[in-house]
Protein backbone atom coordinates (compact mmCIF):
# COMPACT_ATOMS: atom_id res chain seq x y z
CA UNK A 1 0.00 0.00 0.00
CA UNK A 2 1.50 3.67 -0.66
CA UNK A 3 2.12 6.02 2.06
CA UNK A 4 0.93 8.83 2.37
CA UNK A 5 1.88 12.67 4.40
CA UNK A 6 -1.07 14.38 5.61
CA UNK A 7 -1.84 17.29 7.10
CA UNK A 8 -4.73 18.07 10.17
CA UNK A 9 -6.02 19.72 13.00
CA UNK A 10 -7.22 18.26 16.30
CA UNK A 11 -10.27 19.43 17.49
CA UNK A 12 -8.57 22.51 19.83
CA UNK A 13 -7.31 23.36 15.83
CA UNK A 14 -3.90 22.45 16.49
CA UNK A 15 -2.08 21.50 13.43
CA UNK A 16 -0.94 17.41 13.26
CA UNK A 17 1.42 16.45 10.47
CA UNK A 18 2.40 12.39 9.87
CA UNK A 19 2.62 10.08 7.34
CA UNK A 20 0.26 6.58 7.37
CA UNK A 21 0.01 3.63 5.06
CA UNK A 22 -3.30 3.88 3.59
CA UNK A 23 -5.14 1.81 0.34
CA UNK A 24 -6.19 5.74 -0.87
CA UNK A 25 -6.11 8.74 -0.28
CA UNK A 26 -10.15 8.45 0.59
CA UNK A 27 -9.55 5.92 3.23
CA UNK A 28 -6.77 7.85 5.08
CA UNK A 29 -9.60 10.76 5.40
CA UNK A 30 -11.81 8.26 7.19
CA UNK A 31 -9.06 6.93 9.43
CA UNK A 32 -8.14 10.48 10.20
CA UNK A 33 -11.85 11.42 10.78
CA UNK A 34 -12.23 8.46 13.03
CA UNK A 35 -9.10 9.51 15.22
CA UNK A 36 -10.57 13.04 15.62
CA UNK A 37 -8.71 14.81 13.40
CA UNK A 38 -10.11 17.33 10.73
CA UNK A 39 -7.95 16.69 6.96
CA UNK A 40 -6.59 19.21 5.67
CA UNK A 41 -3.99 18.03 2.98
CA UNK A 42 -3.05 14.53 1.97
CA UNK A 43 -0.71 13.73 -0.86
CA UNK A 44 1.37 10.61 -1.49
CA UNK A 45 4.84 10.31 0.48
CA UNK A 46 6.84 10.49 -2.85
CA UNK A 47 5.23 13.59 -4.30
CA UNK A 48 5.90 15.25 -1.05
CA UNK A 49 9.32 14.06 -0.86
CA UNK A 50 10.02 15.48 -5.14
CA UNK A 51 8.01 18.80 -3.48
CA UNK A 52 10.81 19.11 -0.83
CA UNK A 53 13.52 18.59 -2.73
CA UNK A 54 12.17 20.98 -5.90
CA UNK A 55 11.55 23.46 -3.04
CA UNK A 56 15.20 22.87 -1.40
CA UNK A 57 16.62 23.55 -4.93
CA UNK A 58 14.72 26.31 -5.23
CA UNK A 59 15.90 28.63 -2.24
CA UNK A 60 19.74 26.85 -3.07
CA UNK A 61 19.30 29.20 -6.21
CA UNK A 62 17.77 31.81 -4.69
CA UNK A 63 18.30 34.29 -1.83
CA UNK A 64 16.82 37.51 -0.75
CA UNK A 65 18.57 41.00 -1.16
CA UNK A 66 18.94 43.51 0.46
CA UNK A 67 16.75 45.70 -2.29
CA UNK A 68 14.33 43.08 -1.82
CA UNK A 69 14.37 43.76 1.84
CA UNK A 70 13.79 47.50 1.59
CA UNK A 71 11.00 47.30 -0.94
CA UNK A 72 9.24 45.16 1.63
CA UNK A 73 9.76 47.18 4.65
CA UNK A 74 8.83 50.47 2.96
CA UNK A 75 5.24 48.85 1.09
CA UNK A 76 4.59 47.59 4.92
CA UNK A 77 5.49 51.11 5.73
CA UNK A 78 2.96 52.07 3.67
CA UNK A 79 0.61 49.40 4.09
CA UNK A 80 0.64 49.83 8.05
CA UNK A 81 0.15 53.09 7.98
CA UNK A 82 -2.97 53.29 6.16
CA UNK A 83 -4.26 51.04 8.43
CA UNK A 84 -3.95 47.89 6.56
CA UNK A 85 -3.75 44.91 9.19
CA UNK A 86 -0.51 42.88 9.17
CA UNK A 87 -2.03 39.62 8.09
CA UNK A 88 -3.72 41.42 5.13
CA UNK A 89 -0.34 43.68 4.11
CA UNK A 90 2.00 40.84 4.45
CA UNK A 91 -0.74 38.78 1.85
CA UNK A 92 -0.72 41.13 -0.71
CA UNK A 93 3.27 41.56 -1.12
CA UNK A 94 3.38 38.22 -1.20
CA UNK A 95 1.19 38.05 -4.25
CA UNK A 96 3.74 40.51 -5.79
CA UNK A 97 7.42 39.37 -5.25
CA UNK A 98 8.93 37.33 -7.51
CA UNK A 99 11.49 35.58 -4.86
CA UNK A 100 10.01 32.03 -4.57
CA UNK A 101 11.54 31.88 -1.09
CA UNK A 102 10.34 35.61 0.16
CA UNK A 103 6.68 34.43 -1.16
CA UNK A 104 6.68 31.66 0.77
CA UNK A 105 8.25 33.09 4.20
CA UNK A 106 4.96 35.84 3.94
CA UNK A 107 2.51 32.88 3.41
CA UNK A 108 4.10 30.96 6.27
CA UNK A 109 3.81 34.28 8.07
CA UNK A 110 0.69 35.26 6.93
CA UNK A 111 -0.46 31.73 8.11
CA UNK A 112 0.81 32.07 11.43
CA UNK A 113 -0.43 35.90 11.80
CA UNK A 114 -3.91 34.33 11.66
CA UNK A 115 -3.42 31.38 14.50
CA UNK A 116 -2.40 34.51 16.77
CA UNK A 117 1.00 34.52 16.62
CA UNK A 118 2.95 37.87 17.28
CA UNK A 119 4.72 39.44 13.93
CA UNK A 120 8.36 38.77 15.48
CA UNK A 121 7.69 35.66 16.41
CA UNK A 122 6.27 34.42 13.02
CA UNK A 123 9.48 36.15 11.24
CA UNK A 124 12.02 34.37 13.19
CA UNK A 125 10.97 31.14 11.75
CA UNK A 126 13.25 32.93 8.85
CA UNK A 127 16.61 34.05 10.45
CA UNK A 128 18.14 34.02 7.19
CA UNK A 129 15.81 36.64 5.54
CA UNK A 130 15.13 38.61 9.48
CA UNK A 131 18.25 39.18 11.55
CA UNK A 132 18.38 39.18 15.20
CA UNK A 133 18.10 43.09 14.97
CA UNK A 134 15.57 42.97 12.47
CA UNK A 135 13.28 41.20 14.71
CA UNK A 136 14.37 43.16 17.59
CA UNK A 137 13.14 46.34 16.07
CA UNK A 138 9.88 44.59 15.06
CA UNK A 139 9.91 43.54 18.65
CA UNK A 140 9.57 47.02 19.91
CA UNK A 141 7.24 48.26 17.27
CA UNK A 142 5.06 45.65 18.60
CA UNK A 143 5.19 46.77 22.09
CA UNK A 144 5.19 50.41 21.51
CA UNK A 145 2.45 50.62 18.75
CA UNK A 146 4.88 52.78 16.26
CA UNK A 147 5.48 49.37 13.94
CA UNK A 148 4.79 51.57 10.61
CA UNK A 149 7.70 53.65 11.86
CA UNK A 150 10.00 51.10 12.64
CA UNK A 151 9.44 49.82 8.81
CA UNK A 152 10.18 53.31 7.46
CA UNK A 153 13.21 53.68 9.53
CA UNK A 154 14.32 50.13 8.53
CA UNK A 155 13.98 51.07 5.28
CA UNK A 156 16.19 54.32 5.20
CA UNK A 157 18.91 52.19 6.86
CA UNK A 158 18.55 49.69 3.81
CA UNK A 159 18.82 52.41 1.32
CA UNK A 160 21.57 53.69 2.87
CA UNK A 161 23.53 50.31 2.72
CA UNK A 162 21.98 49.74 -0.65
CA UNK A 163 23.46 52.78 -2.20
CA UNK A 164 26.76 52.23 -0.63
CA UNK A 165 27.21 48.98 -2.03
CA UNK A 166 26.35 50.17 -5.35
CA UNK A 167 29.02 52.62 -5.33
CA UNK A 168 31.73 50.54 -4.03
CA UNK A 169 30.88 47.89 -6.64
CA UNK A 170 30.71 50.62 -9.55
CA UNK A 171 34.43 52.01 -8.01
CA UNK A 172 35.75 48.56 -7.86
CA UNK A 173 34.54 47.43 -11.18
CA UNK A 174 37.34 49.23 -13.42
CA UNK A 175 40.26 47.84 -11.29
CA UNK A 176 38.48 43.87 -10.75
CA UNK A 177 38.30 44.14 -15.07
CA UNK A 178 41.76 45.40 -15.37
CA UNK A 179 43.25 42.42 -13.14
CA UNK A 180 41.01 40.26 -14.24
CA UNK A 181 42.75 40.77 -18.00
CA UNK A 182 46.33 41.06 -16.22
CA UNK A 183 45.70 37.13 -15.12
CA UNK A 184 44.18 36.51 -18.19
CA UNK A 185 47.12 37.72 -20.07
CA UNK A 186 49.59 36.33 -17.52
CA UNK A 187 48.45 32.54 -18.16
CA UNK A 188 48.68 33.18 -22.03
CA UNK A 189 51.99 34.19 -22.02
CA UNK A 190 53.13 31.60 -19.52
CA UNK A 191 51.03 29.17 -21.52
CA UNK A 192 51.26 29.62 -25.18
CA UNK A 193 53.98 32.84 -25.31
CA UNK A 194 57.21 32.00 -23.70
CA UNK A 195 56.99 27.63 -24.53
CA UNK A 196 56.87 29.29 -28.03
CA UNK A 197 60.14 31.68 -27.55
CA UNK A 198 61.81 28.95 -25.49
CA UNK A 199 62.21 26.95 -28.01
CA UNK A 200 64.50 29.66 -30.04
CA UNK A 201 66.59 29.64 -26.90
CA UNK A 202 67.28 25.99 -26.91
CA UNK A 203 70.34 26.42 -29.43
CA UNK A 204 71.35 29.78 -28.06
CA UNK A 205 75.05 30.41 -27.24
CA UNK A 206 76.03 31.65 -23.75
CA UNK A 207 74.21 32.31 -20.74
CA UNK A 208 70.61 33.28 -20.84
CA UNK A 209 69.71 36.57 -18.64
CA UNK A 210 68.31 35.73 -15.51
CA UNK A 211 64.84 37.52 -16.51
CA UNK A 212 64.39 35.23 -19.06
CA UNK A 213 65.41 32.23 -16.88
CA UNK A 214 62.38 33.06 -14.69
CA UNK A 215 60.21 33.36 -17.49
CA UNK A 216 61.01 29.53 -18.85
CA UNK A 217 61.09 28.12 -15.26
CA UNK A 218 57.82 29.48 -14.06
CA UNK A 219 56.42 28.88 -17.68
CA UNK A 220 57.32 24.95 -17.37
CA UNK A 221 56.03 24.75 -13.46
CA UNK A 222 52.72 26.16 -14.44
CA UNK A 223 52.61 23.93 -17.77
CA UNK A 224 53.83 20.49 -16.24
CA UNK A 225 52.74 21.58 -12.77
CA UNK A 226 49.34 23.60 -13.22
CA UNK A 227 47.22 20.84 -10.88
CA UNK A 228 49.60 21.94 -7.79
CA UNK A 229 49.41 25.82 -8.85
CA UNK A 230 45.53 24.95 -8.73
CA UNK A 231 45.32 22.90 -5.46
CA UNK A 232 47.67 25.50 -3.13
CA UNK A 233 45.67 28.19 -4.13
CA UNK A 234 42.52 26.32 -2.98
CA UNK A 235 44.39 25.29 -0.14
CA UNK A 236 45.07 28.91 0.88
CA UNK A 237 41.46 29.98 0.31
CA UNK A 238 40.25 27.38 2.32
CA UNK A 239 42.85 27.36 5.26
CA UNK A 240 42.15 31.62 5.32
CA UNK A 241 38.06 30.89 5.46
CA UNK A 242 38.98 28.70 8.28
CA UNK A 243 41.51 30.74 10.76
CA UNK A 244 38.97 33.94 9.89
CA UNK A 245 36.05 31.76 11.45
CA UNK A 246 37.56 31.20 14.55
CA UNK A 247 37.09 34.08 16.98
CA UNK A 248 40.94 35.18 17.20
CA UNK A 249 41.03 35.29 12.83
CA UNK A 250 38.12 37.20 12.50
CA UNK A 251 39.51 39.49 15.30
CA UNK A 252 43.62 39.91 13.60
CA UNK A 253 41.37 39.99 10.16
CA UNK A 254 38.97 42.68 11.11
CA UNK A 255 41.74 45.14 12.67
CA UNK A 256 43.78 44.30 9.58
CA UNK A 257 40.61 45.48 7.28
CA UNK A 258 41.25 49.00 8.49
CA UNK A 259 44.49 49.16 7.65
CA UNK A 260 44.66 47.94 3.99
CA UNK A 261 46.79 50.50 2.28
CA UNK A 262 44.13 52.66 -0.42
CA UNK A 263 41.59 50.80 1.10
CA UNK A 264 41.33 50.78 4.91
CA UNK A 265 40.23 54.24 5.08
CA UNK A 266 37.00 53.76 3.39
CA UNK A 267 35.93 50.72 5.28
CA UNK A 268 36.40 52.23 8.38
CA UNK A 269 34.35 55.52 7.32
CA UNK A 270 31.54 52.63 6.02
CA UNK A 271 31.37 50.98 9.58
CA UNK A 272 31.58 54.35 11.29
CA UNK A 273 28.26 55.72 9.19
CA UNK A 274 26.62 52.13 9.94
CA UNK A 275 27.48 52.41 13.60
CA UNK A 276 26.03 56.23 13.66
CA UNK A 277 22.88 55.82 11.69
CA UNK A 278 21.72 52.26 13.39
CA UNK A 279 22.50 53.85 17.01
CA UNK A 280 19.80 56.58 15.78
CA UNK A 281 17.67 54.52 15.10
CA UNK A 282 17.78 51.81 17.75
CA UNK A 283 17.60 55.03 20.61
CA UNK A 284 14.77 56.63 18.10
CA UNK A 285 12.71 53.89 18.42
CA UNK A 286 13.01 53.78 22.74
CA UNK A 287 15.69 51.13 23.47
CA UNK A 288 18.32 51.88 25.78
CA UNK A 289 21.73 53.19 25.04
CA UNK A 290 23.32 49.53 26.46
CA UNK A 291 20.57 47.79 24.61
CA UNK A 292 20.84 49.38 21.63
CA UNK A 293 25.14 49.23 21.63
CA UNK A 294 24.72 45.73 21.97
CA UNK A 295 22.33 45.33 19.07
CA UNK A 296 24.57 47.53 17.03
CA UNK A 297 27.88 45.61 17.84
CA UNK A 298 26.04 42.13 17.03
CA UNK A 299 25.65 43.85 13.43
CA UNK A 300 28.79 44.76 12.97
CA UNK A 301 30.40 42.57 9.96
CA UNK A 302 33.55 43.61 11.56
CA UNK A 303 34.74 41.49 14.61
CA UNK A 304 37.50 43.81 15.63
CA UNK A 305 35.22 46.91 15.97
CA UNK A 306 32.49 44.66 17.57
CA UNK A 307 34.81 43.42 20.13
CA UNK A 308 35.48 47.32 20.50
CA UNK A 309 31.87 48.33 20.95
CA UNK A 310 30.90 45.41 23.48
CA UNK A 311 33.63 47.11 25.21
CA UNK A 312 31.86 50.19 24.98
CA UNK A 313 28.81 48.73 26.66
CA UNK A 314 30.85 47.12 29.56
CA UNK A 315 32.15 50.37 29.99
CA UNK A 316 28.51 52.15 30.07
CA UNK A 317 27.11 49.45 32.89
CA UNK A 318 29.88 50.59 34.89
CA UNK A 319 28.72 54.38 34.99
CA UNK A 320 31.06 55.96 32.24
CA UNK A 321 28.80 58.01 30.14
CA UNK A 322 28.60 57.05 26.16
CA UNK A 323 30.76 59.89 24.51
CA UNK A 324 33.65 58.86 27.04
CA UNK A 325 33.20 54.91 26.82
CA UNK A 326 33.22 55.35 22.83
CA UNK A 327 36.20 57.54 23.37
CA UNK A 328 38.33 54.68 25.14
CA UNK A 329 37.59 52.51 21.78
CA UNK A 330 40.19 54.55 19.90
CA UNK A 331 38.17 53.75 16.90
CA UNK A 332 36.06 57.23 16.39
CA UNK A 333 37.08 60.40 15.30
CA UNK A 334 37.04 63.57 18.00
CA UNK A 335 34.05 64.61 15.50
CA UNK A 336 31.82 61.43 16.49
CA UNK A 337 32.76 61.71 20.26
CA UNK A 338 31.96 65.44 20.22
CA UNK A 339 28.51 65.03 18.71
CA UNK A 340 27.45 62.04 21.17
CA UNK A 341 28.29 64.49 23.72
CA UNK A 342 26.53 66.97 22.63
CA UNK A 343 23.87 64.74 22.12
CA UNK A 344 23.86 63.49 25.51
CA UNK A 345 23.74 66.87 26.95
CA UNK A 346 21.57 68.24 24.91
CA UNK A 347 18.78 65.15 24.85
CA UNK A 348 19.32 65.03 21.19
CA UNK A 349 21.99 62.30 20.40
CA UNK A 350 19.43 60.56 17.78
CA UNK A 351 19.02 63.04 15.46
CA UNK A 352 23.12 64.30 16.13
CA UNK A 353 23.82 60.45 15.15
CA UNK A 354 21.79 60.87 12.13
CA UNK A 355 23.98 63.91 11.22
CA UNK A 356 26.96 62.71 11.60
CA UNK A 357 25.88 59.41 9.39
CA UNK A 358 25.21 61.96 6.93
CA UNK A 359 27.96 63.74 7.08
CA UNK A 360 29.84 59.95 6.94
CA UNK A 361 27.89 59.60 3.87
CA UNK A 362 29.54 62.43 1.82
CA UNK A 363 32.85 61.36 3.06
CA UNK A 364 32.15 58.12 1.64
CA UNK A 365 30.88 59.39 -1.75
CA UNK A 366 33.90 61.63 -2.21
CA UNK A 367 36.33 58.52 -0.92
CA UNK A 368 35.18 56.34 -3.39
CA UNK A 369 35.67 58.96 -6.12
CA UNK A 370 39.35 59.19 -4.33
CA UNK A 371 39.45 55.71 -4.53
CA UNK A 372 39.16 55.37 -8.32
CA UNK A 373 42.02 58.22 -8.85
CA UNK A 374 44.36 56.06 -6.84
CA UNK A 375 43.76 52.70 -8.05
CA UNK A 376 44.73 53.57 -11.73
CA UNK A 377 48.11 55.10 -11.70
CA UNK A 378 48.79 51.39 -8.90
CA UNK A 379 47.61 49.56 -11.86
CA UNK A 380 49.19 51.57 -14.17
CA UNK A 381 52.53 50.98 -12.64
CA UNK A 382 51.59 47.11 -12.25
CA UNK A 383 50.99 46.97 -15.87
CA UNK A 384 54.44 48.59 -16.80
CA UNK A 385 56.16 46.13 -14.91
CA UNK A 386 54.72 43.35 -16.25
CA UNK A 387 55.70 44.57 -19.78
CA UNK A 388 58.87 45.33 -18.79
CA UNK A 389 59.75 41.85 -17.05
CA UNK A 390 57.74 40.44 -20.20
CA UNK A 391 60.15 42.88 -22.67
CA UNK A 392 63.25 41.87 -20.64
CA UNK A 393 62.67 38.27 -20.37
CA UNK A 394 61.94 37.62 -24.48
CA UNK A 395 63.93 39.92 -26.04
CA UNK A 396 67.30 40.20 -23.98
CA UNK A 397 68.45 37.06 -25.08
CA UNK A 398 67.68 38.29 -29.20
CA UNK A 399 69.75 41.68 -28.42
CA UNK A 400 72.57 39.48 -27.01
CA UNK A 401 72.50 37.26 -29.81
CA UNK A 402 72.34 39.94 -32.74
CA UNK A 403 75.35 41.51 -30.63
CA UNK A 404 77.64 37.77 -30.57
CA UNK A 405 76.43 38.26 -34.55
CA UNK A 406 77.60 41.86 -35.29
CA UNK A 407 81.15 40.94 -33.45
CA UNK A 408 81.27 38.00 -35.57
């Protein structure tokens, strides 16, 4: 007999999932009925299995963005604050995306909206889509009755990211294409170039210059030798993924991100706008300053600088005041400490926060501008050496030779 998965609900209307052996799908309805349970979906066992796996597939292919994420939380924005219950809001987006996996997390959620269950609660069956400060901001929208403003503010913050990944990507995109045709151009010349000039050297008289020694040698090791080339450089990638996952690597690599040289400047302005604008908004929407710090730091995709802001919190619970405990960090400019002191004093630190994000946000756009002017005269300069080792390498040995010809 096939088996089959069904769905029910018991007669307080609490759902009951299983799977039974059953002649039909009929019969299974009357054994269910019989037991006090009320159908609600049966389907064969290997249907629901090919469903599960088609589904698995699915969200391996797909993933939700951040765009994605601000779309939502400014309709709901909009949606909540014409009055629109949650249940009802949720539903209609859900009609709308085209992200199998979002659509699915807002029926799930829509489906547990109506059993009773708390907005927060029903998200977190997601973590992947809803952080941990996501959900705690939902958390106190809930409680405080201002959840249409907690999606608005959520959604700034997601703009704000939004457009700062853009630019970084559009900054980096000239330099990644440049390299990327450097390596291209590296493993022809290794590859097809030099093998092909090597061979005009086999015969040559005298002592080969030592540029175009290196050429032949690391020419043949990548040739005869390529799988090894291949397998250490996995072999790095994979041993650096590890050490950075321990606690100690993601700490050294963290502290190292701020000090890339061209670089290291501009991530640390990024985390410094992120830290400013979600501290406005965390104290904006009534959490407490150690609360809020704590949420922050957990957000942080920088374990160095979190390690440095649950710092900051320790240093808070013990009666320092936030401008000064920020101020041990070593991490913030006089300009951030000065305006959380002001802020403190003055009752105002969420909307001072909120300026100097903006003000962090300038900085940023004219960095990355900086960032482009700097990267091309580096790559420049890599370039030129490259042709000149290239230059050196093939045609030293042709100038020596047409010299041995002319004294001849």
């Amino acid at each position: 007999m096939p088996e089959f998965y069904y769905s029910a609900r018991d007669q307080q209307g609490k759902a009951v999932n299983g799977q039974k052996v059953a002649p039909n799908a009929e019969e299974l309805a009357n054994q269910l009925l019989a037991d006090g349970l009320m159908p609600v979906d049966i389907s064969l066992q290997a249907v629901k299995k090919l469903t599960n796996r088609k589904k698995k597939i699915s969200h391996f292919f797909s993933k939700v963005t951040h765009d994605e994420l601000h779309m939502f939380c400014r309709q709901m924005y909009s949606l909540t604050h014409a009055g629109i219950p949650l249940s009802e809001s949720i539903q209609r987006l859900s009609e709308t995306t085209n992200n199998p996996l979002l659509a699915e997390a807002f029926q799930t959620i829509v489906a547990n909206l109506n059993k009773g269950s708390s907005l927060h609660v029903a998200m977190a069956q997601y973590p992947t889509i809803f952080d941990d400060f996501f959900l705690n901001l939902i958390v106190v929208g809930e409680n405080t009755g201002n959840l249409d403003r907690i999606f608005l503010h959520l959604a700034d913050y997601l703009e704000m990211e939004i457009d700062i990944t853009q630019k970084v990507k559009t900054a980096m995109r000239y330099p990644i294409m440049v390299m990327s045709s450097i390596l291209i151009a590296l493993i022809v010349i290794n590859v097809f170039v030099v093998p092909a000039f090597s061979k005009l050297y086999v015969n040559f008289q005298g002592e080969l210059p030592l540029p175009t020694k290196i050429l032949i040698v690391s020419s043949n090791f990548i040739i005869h030798y390529w799988y090894i080339v291949i397998g250490l450089i996995l072999l790095g990638i994979i041993g650096f993924r590890a050490y950075i996952a321990t606690p100690e690597g993601a700490i050294a690599w963290g502290k190292f991100e701020l000090k890339i040289p061209v670089v290291g400047w501009l991530i640390h302005r990024i985390l410094l706008a992120r830290f400013a604008r979600l501290m406005a908004l965390v104290l904006r929407a009534g959490i407490t300053a150690v609360e809020g710090i704590q949420m922050v730091g957990a957000t942080t995709n920088n374990a160095y600088m979190a390690q440095k802001i649950k710092g900051v919190t320790d240093l808070i619970v013990r009666g320092n005041t936030i401008a000064s405990a920020v101020d041990k960090t070593q991490l913030f400019p006089p300009l951030v400490i000065q305006m959380i002191l002001l802020g403190e004093e003055s009752g105002t630190i969420d909307h001072l926060l909120d300026e100097v994000a903006d003000f962090y946000q300038r900085e940023i756009d004219y960095d990355i501008v900086r960032l482009s002017d700097i990267i091309e005269p580096i790559l420049l300069v890599v370039i030129g050496g490259m042709v000149l080792i290239l230059a050196l390498g093939v045609f030293l040995p042709m100038w020596n030779l047409a010299n041995l010809v002319s004294h001849k």
